[in-house]
Protein backbone atom coordinates (compact mmCIF):
# COMPACT_ATOMS: atom_id res chain seq x y z
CA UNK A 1 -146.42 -67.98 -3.09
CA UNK A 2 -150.06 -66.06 -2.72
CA UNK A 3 -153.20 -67.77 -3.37
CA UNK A 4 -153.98 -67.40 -6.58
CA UNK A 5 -157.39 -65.79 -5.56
CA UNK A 6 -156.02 -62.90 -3.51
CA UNK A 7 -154.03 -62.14 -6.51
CA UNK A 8 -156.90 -62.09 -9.18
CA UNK A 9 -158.88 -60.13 -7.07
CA UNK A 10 -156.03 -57.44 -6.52
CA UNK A 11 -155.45 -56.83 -10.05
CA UNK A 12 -159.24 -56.87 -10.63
CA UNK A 13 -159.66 -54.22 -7.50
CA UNK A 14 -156.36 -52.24 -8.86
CA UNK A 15 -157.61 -52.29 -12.65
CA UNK A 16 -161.09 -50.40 -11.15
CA UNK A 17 -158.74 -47.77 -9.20
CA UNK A 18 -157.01 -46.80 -12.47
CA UNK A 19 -160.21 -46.62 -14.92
CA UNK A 20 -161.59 -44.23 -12.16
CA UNK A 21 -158.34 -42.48 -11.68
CA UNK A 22 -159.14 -39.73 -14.50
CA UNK A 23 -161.93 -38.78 -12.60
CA UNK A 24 -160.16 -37.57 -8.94
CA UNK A 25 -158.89 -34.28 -9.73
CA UNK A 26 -158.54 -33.18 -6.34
CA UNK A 27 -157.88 -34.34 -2.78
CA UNK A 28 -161.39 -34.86 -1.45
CA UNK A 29 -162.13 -37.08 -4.97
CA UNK A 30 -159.06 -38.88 -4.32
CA UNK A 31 -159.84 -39.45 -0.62
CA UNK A 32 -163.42 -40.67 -1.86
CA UNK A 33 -162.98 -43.05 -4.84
CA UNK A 34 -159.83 -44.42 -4.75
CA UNK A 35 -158.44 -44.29 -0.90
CA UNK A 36 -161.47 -45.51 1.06
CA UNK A 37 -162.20 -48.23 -1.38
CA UNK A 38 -158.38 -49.68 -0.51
CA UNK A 39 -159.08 -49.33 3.08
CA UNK A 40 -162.47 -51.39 2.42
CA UNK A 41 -160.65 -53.72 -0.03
CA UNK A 42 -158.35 -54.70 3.22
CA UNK A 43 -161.44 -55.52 5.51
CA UNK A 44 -162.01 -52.21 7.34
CA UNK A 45 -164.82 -50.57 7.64
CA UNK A 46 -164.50 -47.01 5.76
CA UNK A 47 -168.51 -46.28 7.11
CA UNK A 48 -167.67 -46.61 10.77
CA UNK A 49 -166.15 -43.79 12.13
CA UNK A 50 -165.06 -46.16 15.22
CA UNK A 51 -162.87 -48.16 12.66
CA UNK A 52 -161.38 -45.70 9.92
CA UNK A 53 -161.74 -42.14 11.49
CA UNK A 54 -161.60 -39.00 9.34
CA UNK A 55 -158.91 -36.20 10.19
CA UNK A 56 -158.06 -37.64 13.47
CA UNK A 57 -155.83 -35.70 15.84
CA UNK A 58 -152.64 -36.42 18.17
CA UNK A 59 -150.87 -33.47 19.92
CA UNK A 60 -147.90 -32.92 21.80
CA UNK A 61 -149.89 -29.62 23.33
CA UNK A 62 -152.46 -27.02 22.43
CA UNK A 63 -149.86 -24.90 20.20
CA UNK A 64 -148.52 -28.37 18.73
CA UNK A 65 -151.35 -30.02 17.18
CA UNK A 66 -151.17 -33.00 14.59
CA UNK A 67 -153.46 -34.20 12.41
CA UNK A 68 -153.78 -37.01 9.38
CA UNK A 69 -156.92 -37.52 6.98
CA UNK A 70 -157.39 -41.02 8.43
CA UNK A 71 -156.69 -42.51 11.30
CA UNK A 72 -157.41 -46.86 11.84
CA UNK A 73 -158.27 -47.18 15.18
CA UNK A 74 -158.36 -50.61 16.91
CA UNK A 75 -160.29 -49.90 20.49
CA UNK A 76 -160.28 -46.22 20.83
CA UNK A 77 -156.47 -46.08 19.86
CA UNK A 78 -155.01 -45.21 16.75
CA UNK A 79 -152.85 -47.99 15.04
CA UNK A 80 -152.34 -47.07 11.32
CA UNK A 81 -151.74 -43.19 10.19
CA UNK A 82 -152.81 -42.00 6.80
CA UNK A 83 -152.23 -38.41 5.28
CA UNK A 84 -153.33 -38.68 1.38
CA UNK A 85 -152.69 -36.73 -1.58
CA UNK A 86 -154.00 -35.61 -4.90
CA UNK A 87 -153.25 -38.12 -7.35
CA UNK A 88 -150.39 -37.40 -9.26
CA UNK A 89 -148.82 -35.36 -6.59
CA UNK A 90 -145.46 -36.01 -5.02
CA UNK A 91 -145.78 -38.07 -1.74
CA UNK A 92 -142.83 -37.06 -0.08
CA UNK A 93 -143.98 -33.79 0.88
CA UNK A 94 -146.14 -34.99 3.45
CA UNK A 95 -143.76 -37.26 5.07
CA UNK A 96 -142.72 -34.52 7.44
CA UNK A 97 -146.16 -34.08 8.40
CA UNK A 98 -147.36 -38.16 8.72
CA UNK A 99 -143.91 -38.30 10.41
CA UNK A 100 -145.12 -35.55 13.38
CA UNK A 101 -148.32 -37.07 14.13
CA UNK A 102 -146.68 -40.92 14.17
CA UNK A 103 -144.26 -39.56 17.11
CA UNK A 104 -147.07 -38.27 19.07
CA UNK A 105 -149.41 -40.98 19.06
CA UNK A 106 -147.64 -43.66 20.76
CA UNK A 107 -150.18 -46.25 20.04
CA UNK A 108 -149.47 -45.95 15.88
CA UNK A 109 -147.49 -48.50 14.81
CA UNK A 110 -147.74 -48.39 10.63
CA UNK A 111 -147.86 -44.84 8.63
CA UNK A 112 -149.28 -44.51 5.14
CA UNK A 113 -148.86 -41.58 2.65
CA UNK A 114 -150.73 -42.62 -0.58
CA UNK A 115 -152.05 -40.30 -3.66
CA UNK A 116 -155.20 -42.96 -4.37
CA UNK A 117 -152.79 -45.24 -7.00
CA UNK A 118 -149.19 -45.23 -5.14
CA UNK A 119 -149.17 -46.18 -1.59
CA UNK A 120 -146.17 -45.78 0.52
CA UNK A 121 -146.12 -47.84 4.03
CA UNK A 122 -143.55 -46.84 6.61
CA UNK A 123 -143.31 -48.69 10.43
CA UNK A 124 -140.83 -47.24 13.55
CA UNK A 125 -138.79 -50.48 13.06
CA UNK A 126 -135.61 -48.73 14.26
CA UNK A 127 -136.93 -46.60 17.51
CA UNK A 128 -140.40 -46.96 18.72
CA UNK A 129 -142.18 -44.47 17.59
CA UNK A 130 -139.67 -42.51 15.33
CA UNK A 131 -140.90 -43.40 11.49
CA UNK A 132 -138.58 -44.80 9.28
CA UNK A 133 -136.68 -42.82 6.80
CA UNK A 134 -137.34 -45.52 4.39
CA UNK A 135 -140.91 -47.56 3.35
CA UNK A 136 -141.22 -51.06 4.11
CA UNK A 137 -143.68 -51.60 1.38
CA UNK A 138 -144.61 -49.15 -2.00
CA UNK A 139 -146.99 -50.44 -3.88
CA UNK A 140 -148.67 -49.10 -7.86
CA UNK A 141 -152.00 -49.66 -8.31
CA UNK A 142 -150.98 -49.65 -12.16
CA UNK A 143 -148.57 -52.11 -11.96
CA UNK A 144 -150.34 -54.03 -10.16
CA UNK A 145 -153.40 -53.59 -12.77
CA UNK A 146 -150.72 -54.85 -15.49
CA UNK A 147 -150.64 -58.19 -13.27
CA UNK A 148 -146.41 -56.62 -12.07
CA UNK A 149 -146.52 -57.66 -8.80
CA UNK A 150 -143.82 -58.79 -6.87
CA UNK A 151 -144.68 -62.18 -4.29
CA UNK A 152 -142.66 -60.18 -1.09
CA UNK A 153 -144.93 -57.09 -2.17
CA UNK A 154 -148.12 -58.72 -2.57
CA UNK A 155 -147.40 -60.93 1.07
CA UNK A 156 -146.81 -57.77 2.17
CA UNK A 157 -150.10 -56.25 1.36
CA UNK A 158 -151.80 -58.93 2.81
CA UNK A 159 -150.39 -58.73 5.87
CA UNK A 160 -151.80 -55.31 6.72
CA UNK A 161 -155.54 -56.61 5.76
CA UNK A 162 -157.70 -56.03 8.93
CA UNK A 163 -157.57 -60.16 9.75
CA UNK A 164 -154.14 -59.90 9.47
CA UNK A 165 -152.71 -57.23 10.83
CA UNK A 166 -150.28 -57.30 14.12
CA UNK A 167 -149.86 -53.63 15.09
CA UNK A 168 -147.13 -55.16 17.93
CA UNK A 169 -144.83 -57.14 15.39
CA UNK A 170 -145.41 -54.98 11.74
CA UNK A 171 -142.17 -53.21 13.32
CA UNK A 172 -140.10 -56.28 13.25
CA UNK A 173 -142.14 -56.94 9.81
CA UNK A 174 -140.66 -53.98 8.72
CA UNK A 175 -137.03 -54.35 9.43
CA UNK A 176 -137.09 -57.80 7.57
CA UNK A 177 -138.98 -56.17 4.58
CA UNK A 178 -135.96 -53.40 4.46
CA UNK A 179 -133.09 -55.79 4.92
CA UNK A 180 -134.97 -58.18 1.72
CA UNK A 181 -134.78 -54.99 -0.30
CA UNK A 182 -131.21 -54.14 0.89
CA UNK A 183 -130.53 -57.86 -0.28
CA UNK A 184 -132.22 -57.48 -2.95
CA UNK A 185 -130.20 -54.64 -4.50
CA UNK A 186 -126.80 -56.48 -3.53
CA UNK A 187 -127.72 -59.26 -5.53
CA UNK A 188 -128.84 -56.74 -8.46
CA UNK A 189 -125.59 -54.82 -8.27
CA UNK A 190 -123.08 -58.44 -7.61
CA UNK A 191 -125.63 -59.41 -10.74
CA UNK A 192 -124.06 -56.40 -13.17
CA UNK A 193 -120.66 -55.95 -11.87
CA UNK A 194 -119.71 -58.95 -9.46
CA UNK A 195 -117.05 -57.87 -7.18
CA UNK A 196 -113.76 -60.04 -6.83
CA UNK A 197 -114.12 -61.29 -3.55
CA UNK A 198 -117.61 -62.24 -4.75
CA UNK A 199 -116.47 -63.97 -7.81
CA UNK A 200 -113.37 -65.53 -5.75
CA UNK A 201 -116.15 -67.59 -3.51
CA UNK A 202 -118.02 -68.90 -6.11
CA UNK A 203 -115.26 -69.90 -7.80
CA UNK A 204 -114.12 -71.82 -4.82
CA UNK A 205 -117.35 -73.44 -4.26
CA UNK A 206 -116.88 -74.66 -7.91
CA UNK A 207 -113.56 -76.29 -6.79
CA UNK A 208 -110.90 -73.52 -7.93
CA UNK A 209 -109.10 -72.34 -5.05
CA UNK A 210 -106.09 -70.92 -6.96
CA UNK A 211 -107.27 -67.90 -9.38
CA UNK A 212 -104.60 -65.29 -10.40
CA UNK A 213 -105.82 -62.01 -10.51
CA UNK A 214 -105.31 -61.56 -14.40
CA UNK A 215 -107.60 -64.17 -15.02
CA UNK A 216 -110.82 -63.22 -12.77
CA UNK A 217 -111.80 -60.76 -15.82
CA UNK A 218 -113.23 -63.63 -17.86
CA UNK A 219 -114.43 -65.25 -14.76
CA UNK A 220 -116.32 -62.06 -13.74
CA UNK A 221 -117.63 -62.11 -17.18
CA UNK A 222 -118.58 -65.93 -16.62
CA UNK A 223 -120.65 -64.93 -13.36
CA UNK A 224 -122.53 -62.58 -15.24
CA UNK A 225 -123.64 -64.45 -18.03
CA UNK A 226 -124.50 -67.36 -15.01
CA UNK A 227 -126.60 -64.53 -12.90
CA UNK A 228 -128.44 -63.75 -16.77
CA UNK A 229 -129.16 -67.52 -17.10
CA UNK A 230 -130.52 -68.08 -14.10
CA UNK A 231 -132.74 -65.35 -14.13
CA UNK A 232 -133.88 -66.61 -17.34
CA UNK A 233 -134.32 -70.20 -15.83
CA UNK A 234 -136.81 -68.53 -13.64
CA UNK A 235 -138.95 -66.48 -16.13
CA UNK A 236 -139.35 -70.20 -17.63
CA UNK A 237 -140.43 -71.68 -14.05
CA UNK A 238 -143.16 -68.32 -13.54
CA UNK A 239 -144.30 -68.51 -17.23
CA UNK A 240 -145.40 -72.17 -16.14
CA UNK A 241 -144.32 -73.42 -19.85
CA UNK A 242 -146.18 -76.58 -21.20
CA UNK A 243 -144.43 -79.71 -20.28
CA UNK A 244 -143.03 -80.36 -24.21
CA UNK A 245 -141.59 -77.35 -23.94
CA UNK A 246 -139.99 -78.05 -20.20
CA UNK A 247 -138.45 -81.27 -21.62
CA UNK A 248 -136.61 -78.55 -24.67
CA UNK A 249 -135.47 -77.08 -21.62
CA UNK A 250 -134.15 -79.71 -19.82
CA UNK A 251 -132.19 -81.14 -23.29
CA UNK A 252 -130.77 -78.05 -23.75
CA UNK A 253 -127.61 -76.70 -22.17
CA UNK A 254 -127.33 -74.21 -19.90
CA UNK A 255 -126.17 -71.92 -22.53
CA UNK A 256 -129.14 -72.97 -25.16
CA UNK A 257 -131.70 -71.74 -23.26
CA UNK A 258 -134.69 -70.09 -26.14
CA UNK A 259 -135.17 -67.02 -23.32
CA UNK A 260 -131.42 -66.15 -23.19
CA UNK A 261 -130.53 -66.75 -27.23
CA UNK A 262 -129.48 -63.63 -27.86
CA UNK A 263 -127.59 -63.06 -25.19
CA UNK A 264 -126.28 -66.38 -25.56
CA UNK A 265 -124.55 -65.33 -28.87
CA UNK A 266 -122.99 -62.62 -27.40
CA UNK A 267 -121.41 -64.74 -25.14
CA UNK A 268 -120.97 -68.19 -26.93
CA UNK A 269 -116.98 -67.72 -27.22
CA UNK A 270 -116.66 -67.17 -23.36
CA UNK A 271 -119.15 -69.58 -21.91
CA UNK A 272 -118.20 -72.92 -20.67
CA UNK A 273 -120.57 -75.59 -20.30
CA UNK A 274 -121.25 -77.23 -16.94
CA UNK A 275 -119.58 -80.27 -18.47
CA UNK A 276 -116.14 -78.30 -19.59
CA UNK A 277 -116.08 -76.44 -16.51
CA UNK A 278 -115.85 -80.15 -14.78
CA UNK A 279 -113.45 -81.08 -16.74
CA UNK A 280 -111.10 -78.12 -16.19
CA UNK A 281 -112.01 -78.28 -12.46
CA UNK A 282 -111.08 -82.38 -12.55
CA UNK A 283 -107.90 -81.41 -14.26
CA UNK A 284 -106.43 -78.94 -11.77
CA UNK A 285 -107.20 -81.75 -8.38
CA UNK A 286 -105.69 -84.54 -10.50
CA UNK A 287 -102.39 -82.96 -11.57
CA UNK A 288 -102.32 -81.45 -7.98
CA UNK A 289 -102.40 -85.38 -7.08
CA UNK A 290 -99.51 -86.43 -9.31
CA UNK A 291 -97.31 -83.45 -9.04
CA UNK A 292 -94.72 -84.50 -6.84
CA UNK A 293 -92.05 -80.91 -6.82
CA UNK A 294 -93.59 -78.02 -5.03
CA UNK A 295 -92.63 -75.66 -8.10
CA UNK A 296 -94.70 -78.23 -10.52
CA UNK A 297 -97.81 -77.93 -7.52
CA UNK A 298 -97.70 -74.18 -7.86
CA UNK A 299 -97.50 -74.09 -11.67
CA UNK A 300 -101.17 -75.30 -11.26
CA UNK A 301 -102.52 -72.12 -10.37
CA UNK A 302 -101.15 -70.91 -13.88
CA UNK A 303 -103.60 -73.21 -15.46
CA UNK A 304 -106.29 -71.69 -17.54
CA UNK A 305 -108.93 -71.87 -20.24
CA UNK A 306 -110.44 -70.27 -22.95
CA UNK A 307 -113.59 -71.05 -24.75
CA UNK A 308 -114.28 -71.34 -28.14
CA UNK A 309 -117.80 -72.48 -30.25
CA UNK A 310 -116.92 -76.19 -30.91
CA UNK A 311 -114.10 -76.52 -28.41
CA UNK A 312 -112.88 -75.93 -24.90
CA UNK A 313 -109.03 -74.98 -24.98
CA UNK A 314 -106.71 -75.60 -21.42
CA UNK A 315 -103.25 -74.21 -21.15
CA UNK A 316 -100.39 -73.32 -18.95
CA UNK A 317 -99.86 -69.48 -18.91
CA UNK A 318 -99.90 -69.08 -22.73
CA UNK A 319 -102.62 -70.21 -25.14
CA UNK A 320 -100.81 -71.19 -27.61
CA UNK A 321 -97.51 -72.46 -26.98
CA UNK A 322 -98.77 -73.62 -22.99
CA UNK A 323 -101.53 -75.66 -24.91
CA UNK A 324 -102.19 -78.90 -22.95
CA UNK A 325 -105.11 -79.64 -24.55
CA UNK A 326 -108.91 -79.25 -26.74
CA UNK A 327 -111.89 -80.83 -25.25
CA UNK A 328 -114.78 -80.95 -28.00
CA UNK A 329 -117.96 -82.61 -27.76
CA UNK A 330 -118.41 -86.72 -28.48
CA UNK A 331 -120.91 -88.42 -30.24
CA UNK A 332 -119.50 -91.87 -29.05
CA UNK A 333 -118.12 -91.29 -25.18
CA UNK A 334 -118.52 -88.17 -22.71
CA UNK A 335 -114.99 -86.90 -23.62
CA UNK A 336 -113.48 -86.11 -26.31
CA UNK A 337 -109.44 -84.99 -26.11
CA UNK A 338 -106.89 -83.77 -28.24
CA UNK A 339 -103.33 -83.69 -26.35
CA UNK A 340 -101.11 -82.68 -29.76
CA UNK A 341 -98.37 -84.74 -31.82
CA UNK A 342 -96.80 -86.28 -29.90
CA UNK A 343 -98.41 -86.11 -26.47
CA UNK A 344 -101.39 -88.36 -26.44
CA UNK A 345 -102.75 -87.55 -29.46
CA UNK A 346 -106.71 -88.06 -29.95
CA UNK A 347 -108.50 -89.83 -27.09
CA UNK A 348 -112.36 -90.31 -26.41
CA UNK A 349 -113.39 -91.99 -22.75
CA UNK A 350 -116.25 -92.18 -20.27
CA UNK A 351 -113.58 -92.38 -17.45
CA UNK A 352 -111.18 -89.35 -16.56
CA UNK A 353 -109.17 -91.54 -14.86
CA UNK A 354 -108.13 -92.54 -18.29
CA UNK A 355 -106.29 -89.21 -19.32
CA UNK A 356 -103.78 -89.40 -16.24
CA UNK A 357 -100.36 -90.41 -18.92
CA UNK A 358 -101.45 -87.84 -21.46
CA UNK A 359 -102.17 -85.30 -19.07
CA UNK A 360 -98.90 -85.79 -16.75
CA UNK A 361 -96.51 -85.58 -20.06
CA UNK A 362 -98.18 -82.60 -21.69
CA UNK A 363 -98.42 -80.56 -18.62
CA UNK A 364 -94.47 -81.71 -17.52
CA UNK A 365 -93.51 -80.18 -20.80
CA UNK A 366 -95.06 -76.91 -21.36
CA UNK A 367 -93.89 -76.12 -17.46
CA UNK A 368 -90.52 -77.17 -18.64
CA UNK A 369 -91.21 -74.90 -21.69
CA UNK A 370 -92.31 -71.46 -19.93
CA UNK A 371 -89.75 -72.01 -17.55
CA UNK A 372 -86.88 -69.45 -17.93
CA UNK A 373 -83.80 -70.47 -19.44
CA UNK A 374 -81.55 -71.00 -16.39
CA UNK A 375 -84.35 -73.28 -14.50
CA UNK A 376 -84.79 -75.51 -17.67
CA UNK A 377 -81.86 -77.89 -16.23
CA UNK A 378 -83.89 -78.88 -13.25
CA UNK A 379 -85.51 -81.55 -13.93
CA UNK A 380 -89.39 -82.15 -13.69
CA UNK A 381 -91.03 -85.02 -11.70
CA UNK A 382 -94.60 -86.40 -12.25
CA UNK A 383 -95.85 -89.76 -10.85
């Protein structure tokens, strides 16, 4: 995390920019009020031309000559490039252009195209001396007057202030900058449409190993609505709530959350609790204990659930008639069971342990009961 002093005095600098943005209505103006004050704002020296040097040149030959409004010299050498725009114009024309000059001055390390409010950075972090395709860093003056600043970004910026700055390792810099973005966009892209192998892992880190394909739907569903809550969990943590209001966090459930209510009805009748999901993870290791035939062990895998507001249904295969049994919340013990007529009836414990009998029978009988007709003579053994 930044100190919060660098940051205050970023959004105060960035806030200036924009109320004298209306004012640069040309290149020069741009250069003059909004670029040279950044440059100063990151310890160099925009009055000595030894420092930040105006239109500074770097040619291949006589014919080939290159050229780039500013030039950051450290010794007589240039280390930082900078070709800027009009503000408002479109930065990516000059990229050819700061690209040219970067390959011919062997001692530039960092490029900058900028229009006075949008700053684009760009190192040679994949040849030396060939600019990347791609900017390490973009930073928005507005956003960043608005107080939107990401920590990587604003770390980033104040790694290329004059105390800072390494013109030998920004390349490396660079490449781990790109690869955090790269990350960054897997995560956003698992985050909206979570990919089955993905899904697959975190469900066996949660302690299901055995997921039919049929069934990773809702659990692709559940992995969304976990990425949503999570990111919600965080707004709470950066928003710094007061501490009565941490505390309502903390007594809430993970699905009760006052950021994430709305979404939270969307999702109420497909969102297990941490609690249920225990449970239903606890029931598929036990029975996988007491099972004793190999076809009872891989009936397991056709164990699922279903959530509903109130209660948490299990079953084998079909809701139903493969019910085994409804967990709902109790006000007396930390489970609450209902195994059917018949099969256990009602139960309430603080001990899982405790549901082994009910659980055997039920589950022995509605495998018995999907089985087809001429398998139904075999018998079925549970310890």
């Amino acid at each position: 995390m930044m100190s919060d002093d660098f940051r205050q005095k970023l959004k105060v600098f960035a806030s200036r920019m924009v109320a004298l943005a209306p004012r640069c209505t040309n290149e020069e103006s741009t250069k003059l009020f909004l670029i040279l004050p950044f440059l100063n704002f990151l310890g160099y020296d925009d009055r000595n031309p030894d420092e930040v040097c105006p239109e500074h040149g770097a040619d291949f030959s006589e014919k080939y000559k290159n050229r780039v409004d500013f030039a950051i010299l450290k010794g007589t050498s240039p280390v930082i490039a900078i070709e800027c725009k009009t503000l408002g114009s479109p930065l990516k024309d000059d990229r050819g252009q700061l690209r040219s000059y970067f390959n011919a001055a062997p001692t530039v390390k960092m490029g900058v195209i900028a229009d006075g409010l949008v700053y684009e950075f760009y190192a040679d972090s994949d040849e030396p001396n060939m600019m990347d395709q791609t900017a390490f860093l973009a930073i928005d003056l507005r956003e960043v007057a608005k107080g939107k600043i990401e920590d990587s970004v604003e770390e980033g910026l104040k790694s290329l202030q004059k105390s800072n700055f390494d013109p030998e390792n920004i390349g490396a810099e660079a490449k781990r900058k790109l690869i955090f973005q790269n990350v960054i966009q897997q995560i956003a892209k698992l985050a909206e449409d979570p990919s089955e192998p993905f899904v697959r892992m975190l469900l066996q880190n949660a302690g299901l190993s055995h997921i039919r394909t049929k069934a990773l739907t809702e659990f692709r569903e559940i992995t969304r609505s976990a990425f949503r809550e999570f990111i919600n969990l965080r707004i709470l943590q950066r928003l710094d709530i007061p501490a009565k209001d941490k505390e309502l966090e903390k007594s809430l459930s993970p699905t009760e959350s006052p950021v994430s209510e709305i979404t939270v009805k969307t999702d109420e009748a497909s969102l297990p609790t941490a609690s249920e999901l225990e449970v239903f993870n606890y029931v598929k290791r036990r029975l996988a204990f007491l099972v004793k035939e190999n076809n009872m062990f891989e009936e397991i895998e056709n164990i699922e659930f279903r959530k509903y507001k109130g209660k948490f249904v299990v079953f084998h295969k079909r809701e139903r008639a493969g019910r085994l049994f409804d967990l709902y919340e109790s006000k007396t013990k930390k489970y609450s069971f209902d195994f059917g007529t018949g099969a256990g009836g009602e139960t309430s414990t603080d001990n899982l342990l405790e549901i082994d009998s009910p659980l055997s029978a039920i589950f022995a009988k509605r495998v018995a009961e999907n089985e087809p007709t001429s398998k139904k003579q075999n018998s079925v053994k549970i310890a």
